[in-house]
N, C-alpha and C. Protein backbone atom coordinates (compact mmCIF):
# COMPACT_ATOMS: atom_id res chain seq x y z
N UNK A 1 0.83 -1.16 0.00
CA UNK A 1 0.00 0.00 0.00
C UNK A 1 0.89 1.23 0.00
N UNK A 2 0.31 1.76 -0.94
CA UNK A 2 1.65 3.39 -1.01
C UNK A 2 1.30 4.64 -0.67
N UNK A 3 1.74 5.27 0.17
CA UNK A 3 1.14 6.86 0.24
C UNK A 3 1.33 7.86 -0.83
N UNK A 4 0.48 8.57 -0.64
CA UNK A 4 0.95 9.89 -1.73
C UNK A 4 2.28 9.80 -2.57
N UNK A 5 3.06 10.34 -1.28
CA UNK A 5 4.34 10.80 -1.96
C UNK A 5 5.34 10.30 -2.76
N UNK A 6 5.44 8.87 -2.30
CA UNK A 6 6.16 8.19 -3.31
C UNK A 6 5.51 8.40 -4.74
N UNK A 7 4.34 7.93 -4.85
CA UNK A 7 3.43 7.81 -6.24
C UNK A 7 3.52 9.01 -6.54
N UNK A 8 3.58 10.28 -6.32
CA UNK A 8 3.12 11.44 -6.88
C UNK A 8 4.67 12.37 -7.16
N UNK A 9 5.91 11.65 -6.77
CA UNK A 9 7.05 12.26 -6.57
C UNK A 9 7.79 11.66 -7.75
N UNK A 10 7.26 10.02 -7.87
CA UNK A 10 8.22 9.30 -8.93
C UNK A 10 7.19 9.64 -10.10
N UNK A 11 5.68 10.00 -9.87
CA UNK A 11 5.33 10.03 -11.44
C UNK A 11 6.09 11.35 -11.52
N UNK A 12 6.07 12.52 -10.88
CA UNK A 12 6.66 13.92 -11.53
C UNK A 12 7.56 13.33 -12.24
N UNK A 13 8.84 12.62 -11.53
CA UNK A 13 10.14 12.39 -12.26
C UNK A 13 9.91 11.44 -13.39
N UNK A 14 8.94 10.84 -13.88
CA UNK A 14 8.74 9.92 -14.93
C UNK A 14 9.53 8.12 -14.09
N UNK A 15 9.77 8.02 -13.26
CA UNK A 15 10.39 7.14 -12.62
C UNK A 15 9.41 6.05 -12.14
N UNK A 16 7.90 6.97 -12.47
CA UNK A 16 7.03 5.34 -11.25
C UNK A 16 6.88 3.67 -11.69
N UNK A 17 7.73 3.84 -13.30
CA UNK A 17 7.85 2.66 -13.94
C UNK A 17 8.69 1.94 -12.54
N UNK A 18 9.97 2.41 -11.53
CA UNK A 18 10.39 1.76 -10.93
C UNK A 18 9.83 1.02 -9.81
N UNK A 19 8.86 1.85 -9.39
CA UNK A 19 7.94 1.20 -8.69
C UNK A 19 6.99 0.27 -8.54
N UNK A 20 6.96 -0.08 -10.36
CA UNK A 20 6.00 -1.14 -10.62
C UNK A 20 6.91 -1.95 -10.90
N UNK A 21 8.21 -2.17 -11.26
CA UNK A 21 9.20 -3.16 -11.65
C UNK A 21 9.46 -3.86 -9.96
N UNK A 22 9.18 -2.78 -8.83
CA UNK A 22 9.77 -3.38 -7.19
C UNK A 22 8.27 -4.38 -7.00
N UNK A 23 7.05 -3.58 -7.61
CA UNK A 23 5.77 -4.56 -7.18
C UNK A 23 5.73 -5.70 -7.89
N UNK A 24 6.24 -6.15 -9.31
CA UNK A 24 6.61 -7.11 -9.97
C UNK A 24 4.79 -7.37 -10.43
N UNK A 25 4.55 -8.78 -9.89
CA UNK A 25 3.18 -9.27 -10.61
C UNK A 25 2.12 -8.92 -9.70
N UNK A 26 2.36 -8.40 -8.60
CA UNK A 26 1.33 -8.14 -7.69
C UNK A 26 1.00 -6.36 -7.61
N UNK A 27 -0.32 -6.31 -6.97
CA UNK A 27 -0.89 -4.93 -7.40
C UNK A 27 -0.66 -3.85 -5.91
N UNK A 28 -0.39 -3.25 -6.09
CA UNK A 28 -0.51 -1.92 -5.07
C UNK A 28 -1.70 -1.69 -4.48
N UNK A 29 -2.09 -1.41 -3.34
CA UNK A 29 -3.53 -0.86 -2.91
C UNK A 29 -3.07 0.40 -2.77
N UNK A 30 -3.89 0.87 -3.08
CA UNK A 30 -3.96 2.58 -2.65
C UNK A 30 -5.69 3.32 -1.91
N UNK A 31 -5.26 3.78 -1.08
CA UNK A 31 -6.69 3.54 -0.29
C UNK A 31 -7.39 4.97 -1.06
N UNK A 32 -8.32 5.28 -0.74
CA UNK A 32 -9.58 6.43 -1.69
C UNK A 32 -8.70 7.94 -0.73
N UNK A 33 -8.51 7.86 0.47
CA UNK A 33 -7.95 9.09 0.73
C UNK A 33 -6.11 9.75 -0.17
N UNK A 34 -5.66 8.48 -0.50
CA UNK A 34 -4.29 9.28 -1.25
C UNK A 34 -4.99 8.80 -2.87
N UNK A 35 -6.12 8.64 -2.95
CA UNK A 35 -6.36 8.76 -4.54
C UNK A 35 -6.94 10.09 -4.16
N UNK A 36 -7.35 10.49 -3.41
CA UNK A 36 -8.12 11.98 -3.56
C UNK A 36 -6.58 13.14 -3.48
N UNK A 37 -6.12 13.06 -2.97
CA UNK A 37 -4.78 13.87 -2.38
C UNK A 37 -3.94 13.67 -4.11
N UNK A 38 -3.46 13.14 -4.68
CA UNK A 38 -2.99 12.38 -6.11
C UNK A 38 -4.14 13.14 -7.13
N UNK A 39 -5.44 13.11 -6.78
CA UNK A 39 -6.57 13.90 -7.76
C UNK A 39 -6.28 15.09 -7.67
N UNK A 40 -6.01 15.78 -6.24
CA UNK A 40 -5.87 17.18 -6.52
C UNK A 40 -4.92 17.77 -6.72
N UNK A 41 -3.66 16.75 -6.38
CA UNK A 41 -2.50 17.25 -7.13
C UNK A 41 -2.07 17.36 -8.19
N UNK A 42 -2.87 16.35 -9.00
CA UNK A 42 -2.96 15.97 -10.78
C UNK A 42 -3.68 17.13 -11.49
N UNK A 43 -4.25 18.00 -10.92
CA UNK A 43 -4.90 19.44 -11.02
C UNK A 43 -3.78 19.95 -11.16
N UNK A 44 -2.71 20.29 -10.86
CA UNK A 44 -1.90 21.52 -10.53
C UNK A 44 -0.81 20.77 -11.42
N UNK A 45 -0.92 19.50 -11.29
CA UNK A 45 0.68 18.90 -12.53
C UNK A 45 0.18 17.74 -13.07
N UNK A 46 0.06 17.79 -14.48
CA UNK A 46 -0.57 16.58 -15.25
C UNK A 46 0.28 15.19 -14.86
N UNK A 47 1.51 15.77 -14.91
CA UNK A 47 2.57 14.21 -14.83
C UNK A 47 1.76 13.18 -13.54
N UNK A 48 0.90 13.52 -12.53
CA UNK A 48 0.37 12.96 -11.50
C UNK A 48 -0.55 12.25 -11.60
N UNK A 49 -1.28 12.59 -13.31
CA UNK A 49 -2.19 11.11 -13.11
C UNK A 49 -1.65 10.48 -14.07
N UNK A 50 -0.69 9.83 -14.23
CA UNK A 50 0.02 8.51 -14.53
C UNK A 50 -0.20 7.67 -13.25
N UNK A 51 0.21 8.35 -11.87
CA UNK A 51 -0.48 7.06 -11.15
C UNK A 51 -1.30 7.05 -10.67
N UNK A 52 -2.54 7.99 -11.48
CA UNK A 52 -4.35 7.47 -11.23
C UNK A 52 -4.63 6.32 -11.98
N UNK A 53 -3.59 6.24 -13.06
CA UNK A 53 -4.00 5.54 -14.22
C UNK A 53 -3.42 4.36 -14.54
N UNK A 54 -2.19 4.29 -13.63
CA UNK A 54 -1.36 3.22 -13.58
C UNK A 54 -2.36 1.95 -13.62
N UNK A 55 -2.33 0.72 -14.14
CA UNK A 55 -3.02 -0.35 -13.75
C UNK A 55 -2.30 -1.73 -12.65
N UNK A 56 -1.03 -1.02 -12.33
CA UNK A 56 -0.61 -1.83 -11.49
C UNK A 56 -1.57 -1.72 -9.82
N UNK A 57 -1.86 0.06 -10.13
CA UNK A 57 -2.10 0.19 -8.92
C UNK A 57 -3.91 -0.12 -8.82
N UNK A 58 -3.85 -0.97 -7.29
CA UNK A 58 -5.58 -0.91 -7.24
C UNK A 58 -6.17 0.13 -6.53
N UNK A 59 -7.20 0.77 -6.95
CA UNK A 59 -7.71 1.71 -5.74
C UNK A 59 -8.93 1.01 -5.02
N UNK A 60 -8.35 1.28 -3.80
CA UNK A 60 -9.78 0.77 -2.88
C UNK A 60 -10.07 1.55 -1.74
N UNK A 61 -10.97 1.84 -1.60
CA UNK A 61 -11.93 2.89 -0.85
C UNK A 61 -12.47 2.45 0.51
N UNK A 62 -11.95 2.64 1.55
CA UNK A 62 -12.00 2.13 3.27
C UNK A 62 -13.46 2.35 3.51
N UNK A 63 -14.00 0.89 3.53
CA UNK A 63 -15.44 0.68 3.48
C UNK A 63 -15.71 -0.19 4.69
N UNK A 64 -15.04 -0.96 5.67
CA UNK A 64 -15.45 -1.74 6.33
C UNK A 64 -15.25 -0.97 7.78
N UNK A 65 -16.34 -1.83 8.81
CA UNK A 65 -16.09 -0.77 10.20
C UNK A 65 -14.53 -0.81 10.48
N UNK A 66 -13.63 -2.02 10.84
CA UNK A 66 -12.72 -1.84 10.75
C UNK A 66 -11.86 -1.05 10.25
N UNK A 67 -12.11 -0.89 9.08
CA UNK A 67 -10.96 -0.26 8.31
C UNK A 67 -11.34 1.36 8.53
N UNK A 68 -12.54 1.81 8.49
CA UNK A 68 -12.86 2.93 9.33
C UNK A 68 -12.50 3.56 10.46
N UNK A 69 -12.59 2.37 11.64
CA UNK A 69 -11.87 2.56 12.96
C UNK A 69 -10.50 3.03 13.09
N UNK A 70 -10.13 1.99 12.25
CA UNK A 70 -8.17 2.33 11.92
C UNK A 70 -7.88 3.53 11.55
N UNK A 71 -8.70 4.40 10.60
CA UNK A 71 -8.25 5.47 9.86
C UNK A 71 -8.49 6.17 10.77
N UNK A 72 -9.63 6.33 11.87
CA UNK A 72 -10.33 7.23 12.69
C UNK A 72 -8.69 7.34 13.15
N UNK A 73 -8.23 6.07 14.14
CA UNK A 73 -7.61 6.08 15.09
C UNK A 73 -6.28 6.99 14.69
N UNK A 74 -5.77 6.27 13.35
CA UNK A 74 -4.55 6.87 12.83
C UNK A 74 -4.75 8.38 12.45
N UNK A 75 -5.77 9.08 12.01
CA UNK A 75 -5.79 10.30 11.64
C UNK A 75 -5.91 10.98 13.29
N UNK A 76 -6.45 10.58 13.84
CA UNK A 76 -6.42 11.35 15.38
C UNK A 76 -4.82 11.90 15.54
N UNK A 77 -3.98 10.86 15.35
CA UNK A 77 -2.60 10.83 15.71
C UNK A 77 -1.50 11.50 14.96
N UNK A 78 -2.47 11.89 12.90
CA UNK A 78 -1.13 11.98 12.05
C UNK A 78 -1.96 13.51 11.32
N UNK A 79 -3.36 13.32 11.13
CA UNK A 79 -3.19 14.17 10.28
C UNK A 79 -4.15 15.80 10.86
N UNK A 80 -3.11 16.85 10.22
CA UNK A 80 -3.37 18.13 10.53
C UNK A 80 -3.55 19.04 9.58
N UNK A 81 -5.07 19.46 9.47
CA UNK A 81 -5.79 20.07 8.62
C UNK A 81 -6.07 19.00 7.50
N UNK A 82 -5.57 19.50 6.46
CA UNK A 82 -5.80 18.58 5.10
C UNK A 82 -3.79 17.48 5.10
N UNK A 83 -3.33 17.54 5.88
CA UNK A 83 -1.88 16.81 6.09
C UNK A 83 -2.00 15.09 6.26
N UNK A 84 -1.67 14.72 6.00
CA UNK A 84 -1.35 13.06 6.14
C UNK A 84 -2.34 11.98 6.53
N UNK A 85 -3.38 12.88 5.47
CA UNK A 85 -4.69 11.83 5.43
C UNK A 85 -4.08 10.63 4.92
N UNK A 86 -3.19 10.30 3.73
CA UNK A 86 -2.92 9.26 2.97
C UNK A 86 -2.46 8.74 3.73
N UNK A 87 -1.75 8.91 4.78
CA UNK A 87 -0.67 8.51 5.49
C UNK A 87 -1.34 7.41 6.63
N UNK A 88 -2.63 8.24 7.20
CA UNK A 88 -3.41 7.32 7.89
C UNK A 88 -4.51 6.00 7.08
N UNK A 89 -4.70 6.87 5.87
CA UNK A 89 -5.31 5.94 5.10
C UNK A 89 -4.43 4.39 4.72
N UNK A 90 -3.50 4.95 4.52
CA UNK A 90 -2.13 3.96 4.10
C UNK A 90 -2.08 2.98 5.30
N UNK A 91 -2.25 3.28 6.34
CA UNK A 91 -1.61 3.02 7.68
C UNK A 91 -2.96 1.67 7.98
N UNK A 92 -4.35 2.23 8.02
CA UNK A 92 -5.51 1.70 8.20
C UNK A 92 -6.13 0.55 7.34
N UNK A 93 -5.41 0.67 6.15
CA UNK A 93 -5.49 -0.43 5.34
C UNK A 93 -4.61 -1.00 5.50
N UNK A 94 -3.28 -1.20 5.63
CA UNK A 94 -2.28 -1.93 6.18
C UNK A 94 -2.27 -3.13 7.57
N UNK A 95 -3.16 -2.45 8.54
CA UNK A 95 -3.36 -3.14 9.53
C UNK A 95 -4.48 -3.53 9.32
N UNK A 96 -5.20 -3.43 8.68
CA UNK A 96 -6.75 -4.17 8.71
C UNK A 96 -6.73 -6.06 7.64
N UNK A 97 -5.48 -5.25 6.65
CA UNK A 97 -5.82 -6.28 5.61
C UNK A 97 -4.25 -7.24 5.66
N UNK A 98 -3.63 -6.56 6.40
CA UNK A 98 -2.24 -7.56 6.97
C UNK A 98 -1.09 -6.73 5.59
N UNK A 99 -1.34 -5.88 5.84
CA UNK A 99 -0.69 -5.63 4.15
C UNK A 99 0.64 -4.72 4.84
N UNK A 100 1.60 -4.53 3.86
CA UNK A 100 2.64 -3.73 4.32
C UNK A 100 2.52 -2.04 4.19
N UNK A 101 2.90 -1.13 4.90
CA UNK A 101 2.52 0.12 4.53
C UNK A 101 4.08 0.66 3.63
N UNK A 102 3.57 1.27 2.68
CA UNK A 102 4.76 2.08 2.23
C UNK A 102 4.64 4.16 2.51
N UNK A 103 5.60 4.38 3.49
CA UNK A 103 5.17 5.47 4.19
C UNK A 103 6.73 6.05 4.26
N UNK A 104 7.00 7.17 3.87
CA UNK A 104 8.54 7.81 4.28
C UNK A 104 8.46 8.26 5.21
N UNK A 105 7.36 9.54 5.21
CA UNK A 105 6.36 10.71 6.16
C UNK A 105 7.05 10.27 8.12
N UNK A 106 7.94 10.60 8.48
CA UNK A 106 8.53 10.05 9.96
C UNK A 106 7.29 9.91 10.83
N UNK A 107 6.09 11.15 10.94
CA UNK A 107 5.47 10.76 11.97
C UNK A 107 4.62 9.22 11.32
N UNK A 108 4.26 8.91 10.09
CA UNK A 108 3.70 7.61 9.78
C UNK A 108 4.59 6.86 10.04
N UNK A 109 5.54 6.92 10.25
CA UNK A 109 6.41 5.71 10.46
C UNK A 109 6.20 5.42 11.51
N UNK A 110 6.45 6.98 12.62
CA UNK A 110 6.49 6.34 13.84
C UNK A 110 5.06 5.75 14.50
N UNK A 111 4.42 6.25 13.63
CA UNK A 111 2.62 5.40 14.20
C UNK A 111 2.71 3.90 13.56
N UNK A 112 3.19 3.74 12.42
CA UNK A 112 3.27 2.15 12.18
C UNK A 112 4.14 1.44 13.32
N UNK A 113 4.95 2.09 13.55
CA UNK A 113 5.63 1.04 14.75
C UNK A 113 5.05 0.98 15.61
N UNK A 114 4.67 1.94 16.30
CA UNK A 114 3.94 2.34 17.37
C UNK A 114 2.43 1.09 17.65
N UNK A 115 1.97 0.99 16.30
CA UNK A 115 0.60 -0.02 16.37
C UNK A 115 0.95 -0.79 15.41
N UNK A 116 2.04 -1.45 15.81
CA UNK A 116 2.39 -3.15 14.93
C UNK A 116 1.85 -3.12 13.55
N UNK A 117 2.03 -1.70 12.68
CA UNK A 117 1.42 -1.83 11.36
C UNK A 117 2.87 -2.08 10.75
N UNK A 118 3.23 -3.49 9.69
CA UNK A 118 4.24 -3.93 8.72
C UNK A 118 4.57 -2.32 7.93
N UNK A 119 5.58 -2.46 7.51
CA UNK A 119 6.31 -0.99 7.28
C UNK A 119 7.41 -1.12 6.15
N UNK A 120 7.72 -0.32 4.75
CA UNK A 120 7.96 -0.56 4.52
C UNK A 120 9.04 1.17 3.63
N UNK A 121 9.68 1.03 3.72
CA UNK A 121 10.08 2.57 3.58
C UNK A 121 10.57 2.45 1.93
N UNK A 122 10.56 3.97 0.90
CA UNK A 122 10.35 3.76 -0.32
C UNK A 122 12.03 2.90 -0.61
N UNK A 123 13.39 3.61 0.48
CA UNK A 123 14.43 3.04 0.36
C UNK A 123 14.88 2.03 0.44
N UNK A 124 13.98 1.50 1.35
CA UNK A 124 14.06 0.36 1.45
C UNK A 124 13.73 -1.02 0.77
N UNK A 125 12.99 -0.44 -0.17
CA UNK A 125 11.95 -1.20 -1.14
C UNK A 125 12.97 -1.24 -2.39
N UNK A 126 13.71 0.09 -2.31
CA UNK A 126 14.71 0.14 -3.57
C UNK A 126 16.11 -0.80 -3.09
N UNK A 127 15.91 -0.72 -1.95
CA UNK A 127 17.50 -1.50 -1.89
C UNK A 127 17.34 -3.12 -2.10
N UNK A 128 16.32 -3.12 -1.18
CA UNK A 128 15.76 -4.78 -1.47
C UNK A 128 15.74 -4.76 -3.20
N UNK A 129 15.14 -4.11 -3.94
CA UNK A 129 15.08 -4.41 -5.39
C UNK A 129 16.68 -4.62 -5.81
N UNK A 130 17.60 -3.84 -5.37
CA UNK A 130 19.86 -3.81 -5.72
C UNK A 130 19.94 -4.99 -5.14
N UNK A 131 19.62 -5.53 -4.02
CA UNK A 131 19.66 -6.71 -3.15
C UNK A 131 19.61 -8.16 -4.76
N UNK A 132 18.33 -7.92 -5.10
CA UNK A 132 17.53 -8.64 -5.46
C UNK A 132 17.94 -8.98 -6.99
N UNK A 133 18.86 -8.29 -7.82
CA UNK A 133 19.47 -8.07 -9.03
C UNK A 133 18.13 -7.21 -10.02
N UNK A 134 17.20 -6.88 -9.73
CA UNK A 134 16.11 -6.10 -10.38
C UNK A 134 16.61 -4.52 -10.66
N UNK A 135 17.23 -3.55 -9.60
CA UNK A 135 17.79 -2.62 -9.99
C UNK A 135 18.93 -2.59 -9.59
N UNK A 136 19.91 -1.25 -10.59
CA UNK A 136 21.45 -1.16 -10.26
C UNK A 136 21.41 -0.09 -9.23
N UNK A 137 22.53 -0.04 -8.38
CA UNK A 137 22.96 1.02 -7.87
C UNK A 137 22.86 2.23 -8.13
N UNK A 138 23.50 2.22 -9.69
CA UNK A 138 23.42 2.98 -10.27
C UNK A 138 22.12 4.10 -10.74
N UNK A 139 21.39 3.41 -11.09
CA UNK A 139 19.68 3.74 -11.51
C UNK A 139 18.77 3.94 -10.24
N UNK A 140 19.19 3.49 -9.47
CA UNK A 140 18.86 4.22 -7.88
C UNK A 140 19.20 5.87 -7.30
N UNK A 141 20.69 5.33 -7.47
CA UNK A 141 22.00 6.73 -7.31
C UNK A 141 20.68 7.87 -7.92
N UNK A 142 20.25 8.07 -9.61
CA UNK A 142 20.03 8.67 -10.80
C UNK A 142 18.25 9.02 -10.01
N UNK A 143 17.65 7.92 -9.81
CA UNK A 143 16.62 8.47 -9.33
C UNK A 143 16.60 9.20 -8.07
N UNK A 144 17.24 8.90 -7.47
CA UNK A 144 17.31 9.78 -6.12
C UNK A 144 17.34 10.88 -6.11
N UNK A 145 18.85 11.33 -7.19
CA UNK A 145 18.87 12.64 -7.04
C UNK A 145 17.39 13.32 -7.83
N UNK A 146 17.23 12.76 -9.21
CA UNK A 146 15.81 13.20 -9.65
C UNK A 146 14.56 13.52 -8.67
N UNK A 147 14.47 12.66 -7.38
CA UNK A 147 13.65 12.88 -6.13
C UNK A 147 13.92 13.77 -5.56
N UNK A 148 15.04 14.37 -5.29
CA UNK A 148 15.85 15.34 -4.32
C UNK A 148 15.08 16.36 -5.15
N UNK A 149 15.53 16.87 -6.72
CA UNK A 149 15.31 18.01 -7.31
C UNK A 149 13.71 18.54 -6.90
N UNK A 150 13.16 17.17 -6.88
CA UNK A 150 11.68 17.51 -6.82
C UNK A 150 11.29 17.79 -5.46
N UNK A 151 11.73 18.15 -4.48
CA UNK A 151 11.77 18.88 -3.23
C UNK A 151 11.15 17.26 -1.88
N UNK A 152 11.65 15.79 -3.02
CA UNK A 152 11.45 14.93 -2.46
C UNK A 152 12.76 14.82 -0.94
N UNK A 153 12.05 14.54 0.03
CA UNK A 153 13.10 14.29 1.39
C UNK A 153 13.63 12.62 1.51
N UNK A 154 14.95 13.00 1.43
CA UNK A 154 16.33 11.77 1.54
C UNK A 154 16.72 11.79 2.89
N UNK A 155 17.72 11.00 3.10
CA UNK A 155 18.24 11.26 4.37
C UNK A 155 19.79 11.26 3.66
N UNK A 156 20.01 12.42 2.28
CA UNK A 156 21.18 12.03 1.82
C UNK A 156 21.23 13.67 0.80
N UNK A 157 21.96 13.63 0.07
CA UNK A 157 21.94 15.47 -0.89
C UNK A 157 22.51 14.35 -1.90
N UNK A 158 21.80 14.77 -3.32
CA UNK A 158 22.37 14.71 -4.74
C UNK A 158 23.82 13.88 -4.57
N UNK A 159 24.13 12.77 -5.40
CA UNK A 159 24.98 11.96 -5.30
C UNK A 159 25.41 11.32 -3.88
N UNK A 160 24.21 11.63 -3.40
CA UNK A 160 24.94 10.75 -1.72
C UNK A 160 24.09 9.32 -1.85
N UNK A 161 23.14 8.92 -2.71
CA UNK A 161 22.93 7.70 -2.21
C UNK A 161 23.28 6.23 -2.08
N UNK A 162 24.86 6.53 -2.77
CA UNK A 162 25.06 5.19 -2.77
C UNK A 162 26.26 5.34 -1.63
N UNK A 163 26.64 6.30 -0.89
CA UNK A 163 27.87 5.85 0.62
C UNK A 163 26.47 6.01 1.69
N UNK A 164 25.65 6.87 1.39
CA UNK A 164 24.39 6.61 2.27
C UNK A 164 23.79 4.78 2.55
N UNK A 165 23.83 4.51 1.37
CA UNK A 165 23.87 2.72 1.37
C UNK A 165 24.51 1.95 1.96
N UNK A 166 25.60 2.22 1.49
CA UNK A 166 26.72 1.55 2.15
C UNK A 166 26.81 1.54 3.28
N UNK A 167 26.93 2.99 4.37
CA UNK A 167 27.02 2.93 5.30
C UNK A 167 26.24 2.48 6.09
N UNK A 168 24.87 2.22 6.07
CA UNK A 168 24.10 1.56 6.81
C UNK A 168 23.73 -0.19 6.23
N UNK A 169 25.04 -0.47 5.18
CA UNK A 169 24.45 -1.78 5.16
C UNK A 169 23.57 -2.11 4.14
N UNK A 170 22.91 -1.63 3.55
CA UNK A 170 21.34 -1.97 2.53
C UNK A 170 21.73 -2.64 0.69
N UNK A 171 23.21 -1.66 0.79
CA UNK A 171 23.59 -2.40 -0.96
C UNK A 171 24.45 -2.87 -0.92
């Protein structure tokens, strides 16, 4: 399950092909609150509905009491004003349906740990893919910085992501 930002950061950069190469044969959920957040951003930059339109990705719309409850609970905790609805949405479908969350956003992170929601960070998803022989270092390195330009948050500056790797182990 993916929040906003990844999907809406790699379509700017033309990159969300990488994201469907890390999901391989299986489909993405994306819950109805980061398809709405992705709708109104696709207003302001066309490149954003590539992943309305993606068919890897499924959209599904938090319909059960459960999955209701969850979002209640998680938005109590994450989101402020119109801020990190996806994030709880992401979060609420994750724990309801056993699914992994894909969340950068720190305070979602720290609520997935916080309530035993599976977690899955976008870097992490990329390194497992270098791990995995699916992507190079290299083509990681290239998207990153492309993420950076786009006012996307690293824990690294333009050409740092591959001693950023290293040093913690991941490639």
């Amino acid at each position: 399950m993916f929040d906003t930002s990844p999907l809406m950061h790699f379509a700017r950069q033309n990159w969300l092909g990488v994201l469907k190469a890390v999901v391989g044969e299986r489909k993405a959920l994306v819950p109805d609150v980061v398809l709405d957040e992705l709708t109104e951003s696709a207003a302001r930059d066309h490149r954003i509905q590539a992943a309305l339109e993606a068919d890897w990705i499924e959209h599904r719309e938090l319909r059960t009491t459960a999955e209701m409850a969850a979002f209640a609970e998680f938005a109590s905790l994450l989101v402020r004003g119109n801020r990190n609805k996806g994030e709880a949405g992401v979060l609420a479908l994750a724990k309801t349906s056993g699914g992994v969350a894909v969340i950068d956003d720190g305070a979602g992170r720290h609520a997935a740990k916080t309530h035993g929601v599976a977690l899955r960070p976008t870097l992490a998803l990329l390194c497992e893919a270098i791990r995995g022989g699916l992507l190079t270092v290299e083509l990681v390195d290239a998207l990153a910085d492309d993420l950076l330009m786009s006012q996307y948050r690293l824990p690294f500056r333009p050409g740092g992501f591959r001693n950023w790797a290293q040093e913690h182990g991941l490639c």
